[in-house]
N, C-alpha and C. Protein backbone atom coordinates (compact mmCIF):
# COMPACT_ATOMS: atom_id res chain seq x y z
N UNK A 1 37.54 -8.19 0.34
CA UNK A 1 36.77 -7.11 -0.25
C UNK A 1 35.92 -6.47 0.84
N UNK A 2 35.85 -4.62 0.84
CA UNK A 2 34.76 -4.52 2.14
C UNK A 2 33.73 -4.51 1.51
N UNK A 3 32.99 -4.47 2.69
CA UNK A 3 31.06 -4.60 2.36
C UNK A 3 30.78 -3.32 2.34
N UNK A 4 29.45 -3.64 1.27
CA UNK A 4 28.76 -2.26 1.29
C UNK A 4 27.82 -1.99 2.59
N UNK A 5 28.06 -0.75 2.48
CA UNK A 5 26.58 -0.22 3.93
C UNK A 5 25.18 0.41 2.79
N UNK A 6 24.21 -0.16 4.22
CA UNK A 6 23.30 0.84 3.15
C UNK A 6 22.51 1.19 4.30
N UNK A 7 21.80 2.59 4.30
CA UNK A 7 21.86 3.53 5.16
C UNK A 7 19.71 3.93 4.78
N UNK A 8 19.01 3.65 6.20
CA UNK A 8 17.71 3.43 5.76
C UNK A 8 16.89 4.55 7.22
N UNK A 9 16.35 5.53 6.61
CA UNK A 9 15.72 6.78 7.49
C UNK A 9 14.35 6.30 7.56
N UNK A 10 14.00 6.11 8.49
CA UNK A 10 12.07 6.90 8.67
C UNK A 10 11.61 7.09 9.91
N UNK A 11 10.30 7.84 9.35
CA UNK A 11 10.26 8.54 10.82
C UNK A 11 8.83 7.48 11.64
N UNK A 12 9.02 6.62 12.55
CA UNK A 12 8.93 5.80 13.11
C UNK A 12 9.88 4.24 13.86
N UNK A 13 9.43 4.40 14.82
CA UNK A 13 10.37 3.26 15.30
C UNK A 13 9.67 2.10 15.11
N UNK A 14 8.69 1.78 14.95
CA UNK A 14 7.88 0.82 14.74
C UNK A 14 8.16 0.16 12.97
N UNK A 15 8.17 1.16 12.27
CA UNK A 15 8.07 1.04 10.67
C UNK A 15 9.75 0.58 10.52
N UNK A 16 10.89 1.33 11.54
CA UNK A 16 12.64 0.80 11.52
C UNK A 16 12.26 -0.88 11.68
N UNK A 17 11.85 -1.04 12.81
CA UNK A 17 11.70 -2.09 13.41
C UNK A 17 11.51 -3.02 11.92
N UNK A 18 10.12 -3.12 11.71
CA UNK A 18 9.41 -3.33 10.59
C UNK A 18 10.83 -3.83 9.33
N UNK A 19 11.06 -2.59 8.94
CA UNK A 19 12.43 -2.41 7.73
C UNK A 19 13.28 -3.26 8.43
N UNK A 20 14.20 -3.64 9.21
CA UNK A 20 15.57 -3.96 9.71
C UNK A 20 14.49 -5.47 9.68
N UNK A 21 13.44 -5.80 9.95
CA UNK A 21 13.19 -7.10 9.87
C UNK A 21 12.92 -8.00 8.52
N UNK A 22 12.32 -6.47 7.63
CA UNK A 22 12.43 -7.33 6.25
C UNK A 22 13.99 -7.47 5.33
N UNK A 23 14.56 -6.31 6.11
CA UNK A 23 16.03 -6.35 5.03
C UNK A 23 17.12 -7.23 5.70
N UNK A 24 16.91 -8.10 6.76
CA UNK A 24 17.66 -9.31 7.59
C UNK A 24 16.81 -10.70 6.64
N UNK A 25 15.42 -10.22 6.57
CA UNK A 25 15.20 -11.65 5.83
C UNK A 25 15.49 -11.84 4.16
N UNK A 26 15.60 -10.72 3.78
CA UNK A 26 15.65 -10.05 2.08
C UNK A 26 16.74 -11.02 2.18
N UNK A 27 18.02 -10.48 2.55
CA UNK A 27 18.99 -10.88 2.07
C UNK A 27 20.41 -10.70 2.93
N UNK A 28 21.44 -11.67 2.68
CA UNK A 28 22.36 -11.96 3.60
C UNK A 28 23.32 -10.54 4.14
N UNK A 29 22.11 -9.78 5.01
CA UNK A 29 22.98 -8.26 5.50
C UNK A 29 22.91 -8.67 7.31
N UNK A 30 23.64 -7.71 7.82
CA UNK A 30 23.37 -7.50 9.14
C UNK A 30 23.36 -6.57 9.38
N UNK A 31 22.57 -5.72 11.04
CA UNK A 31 22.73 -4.48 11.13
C UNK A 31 23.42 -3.70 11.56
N UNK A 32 24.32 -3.28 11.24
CA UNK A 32 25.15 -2.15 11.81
C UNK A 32 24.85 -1.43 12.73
N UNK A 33 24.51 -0.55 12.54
CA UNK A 33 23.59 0.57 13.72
C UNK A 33 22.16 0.80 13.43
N UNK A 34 21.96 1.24 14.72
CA UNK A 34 20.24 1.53 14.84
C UNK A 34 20.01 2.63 15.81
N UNK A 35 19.93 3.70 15.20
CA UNK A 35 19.89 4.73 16.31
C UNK A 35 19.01 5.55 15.84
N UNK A 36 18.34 6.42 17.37
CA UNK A 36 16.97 7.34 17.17
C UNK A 36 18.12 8.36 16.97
N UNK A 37 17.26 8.98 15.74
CA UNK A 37 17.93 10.08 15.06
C UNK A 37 17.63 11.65 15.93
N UNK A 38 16.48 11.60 16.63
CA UNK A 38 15.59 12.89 16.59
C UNK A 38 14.24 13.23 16.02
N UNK A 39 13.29 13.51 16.81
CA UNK A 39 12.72 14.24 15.95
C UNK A 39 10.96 12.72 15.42
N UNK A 40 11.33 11.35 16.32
CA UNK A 40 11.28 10.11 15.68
C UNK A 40 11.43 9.74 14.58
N UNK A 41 12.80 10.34 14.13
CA UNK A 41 13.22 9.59 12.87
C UNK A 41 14.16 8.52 13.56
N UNK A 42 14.27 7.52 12.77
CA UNK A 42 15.07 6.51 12.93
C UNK A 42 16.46 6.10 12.14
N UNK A 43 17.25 5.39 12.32
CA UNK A 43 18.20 5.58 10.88
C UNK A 43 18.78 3.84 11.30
N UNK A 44 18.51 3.25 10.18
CA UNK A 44 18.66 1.74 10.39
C UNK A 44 19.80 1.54 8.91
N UNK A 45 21.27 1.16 9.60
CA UNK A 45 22.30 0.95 8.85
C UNK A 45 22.94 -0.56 9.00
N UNK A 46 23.00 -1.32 7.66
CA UNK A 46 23.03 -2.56 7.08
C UNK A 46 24.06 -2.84 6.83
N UNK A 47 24.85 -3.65 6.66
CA UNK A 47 26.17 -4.46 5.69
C UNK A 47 26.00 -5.85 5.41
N UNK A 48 26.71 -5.88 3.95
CA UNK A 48 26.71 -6.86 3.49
C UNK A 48 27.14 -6.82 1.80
N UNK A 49 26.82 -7.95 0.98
CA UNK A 49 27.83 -7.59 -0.01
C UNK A 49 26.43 -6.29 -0.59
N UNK A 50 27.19 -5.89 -2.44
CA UNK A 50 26.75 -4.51 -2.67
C UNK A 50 25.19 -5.44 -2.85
N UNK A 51 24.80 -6.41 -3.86
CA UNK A 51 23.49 -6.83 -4.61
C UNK A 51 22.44 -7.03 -3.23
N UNK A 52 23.40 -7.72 -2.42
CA UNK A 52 22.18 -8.06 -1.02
C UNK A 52 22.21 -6.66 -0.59
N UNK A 53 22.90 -6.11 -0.20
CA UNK A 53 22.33 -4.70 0.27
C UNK A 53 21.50 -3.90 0.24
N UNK A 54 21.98 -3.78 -1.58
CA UNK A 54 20.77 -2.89 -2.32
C UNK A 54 19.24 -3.61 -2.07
N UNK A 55 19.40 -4.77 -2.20
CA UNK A 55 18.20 -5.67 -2.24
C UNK A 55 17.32 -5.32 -0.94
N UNK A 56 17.71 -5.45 -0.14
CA UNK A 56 17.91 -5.14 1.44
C UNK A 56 16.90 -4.17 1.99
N UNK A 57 17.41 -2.92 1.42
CA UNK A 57 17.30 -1.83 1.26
C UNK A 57 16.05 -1.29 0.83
N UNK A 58 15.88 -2.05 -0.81
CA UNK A 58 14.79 -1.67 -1.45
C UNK A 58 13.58 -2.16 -0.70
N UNK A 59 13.57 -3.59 -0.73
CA UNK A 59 12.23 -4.01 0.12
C UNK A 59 12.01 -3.38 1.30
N UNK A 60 13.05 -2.94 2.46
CA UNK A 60 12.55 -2.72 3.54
C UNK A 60 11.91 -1.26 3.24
N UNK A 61 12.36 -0.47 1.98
CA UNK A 61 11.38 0.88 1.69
C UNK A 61 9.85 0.21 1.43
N UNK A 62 9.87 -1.06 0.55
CA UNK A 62 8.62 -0.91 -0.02
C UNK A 62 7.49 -1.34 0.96
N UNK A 63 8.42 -2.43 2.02
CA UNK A 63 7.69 -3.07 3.07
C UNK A 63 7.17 -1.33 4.24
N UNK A 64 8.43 -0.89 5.04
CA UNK A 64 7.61 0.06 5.73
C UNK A 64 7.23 1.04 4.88
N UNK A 65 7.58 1.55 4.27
CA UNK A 65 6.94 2.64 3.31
C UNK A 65 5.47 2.92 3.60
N UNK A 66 5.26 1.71 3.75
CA UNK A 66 3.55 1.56 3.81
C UNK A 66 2.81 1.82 5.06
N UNK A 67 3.86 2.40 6.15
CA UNK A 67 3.83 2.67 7.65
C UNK A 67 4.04 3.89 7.75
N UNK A 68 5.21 4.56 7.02
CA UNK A 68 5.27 5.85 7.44
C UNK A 68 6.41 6.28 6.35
N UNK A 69 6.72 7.50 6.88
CA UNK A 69 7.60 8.51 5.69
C UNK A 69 9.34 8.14 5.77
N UNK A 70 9.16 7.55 4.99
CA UNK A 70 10.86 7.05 4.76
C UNK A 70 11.52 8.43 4.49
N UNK A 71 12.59 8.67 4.90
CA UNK A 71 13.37 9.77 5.26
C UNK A 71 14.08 10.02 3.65
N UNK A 72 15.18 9.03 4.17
CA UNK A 72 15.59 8.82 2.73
C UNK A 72 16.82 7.15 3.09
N UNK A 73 16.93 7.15 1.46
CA UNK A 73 17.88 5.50 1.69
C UNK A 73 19.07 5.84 0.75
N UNK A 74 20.11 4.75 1.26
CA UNK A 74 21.19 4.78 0.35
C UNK A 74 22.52 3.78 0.32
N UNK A 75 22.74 3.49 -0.16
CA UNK A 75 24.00 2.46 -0.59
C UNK A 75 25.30 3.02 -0.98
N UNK A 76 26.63 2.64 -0.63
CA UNK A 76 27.66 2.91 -0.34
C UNK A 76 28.21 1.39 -0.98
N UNK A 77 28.49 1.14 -2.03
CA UNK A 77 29.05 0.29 -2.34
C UNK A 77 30.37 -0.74 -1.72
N UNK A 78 31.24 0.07 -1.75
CA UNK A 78 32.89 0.12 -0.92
C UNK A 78 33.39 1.16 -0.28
N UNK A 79 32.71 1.34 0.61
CA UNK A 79 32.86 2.76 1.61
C UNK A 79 34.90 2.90 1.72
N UNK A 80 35.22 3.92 1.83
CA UNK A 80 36.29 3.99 2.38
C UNK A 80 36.54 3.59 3.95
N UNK A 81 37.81 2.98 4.21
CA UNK A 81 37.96 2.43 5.52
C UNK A 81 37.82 3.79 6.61
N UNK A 82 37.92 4.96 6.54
CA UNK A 82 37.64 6.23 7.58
C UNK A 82 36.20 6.17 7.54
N UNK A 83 35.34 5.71 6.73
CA UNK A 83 34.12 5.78 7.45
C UNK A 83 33.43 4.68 8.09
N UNK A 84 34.65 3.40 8.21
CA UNK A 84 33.94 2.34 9.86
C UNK A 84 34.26 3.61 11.17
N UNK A 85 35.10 4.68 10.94
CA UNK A 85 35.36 5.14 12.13
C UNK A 85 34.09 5.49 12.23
N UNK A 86 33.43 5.93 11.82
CA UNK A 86 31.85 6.85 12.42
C UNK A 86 31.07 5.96 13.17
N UNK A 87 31.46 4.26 13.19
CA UNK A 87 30.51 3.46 13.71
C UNK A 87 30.80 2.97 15.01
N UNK A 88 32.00 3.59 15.05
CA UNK A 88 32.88 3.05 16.40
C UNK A 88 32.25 3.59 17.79
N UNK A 89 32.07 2.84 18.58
CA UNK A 89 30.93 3.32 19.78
C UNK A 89 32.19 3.26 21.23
């Protein structure tokens, strides 16, 4: 079965940091990518199954939230296989 991604914006690197540390301890995800977006937005992208994801996800809004302006978030349940191509470095 593939994993869901879930896809986490804000504008600080400190507050990503922050998020990617609470949604590794939330629940059984890892991080995909981590890249400065522009602008110091950040964009911190997760996998793992869909419930840990979402889970993931939510806390690391509620945890940095409290740091700075979350961009926006989102979950991808069973992505189609053409979009691992976007992650390919």
């Amino acid at each position: 079965m593939r994993q869901a991604i879930g896809f986490f914006e804000i504008r600080s690197k400190v507050a990503a940091i922050q998020a990617a540390d609470t949604m590794l301890k939330t629940a059984n995800v890892r991080i995909k990518d981590f890249n400065l977006v522009g602008s110091g937005v950040i964009s911190v992208v997760i996998e793992g199954d869909v419930a840990a994801v979402r889970s993931a996800i939510e806390n690391g809004k509620a945890t940095a939230g409290n740091m700075a302006e979350v961009i926006s978030i989102n979950v991808i349940p069973r992505p189609n296989e053409e979009v691992d191509k976007l992650f390919d470095k």
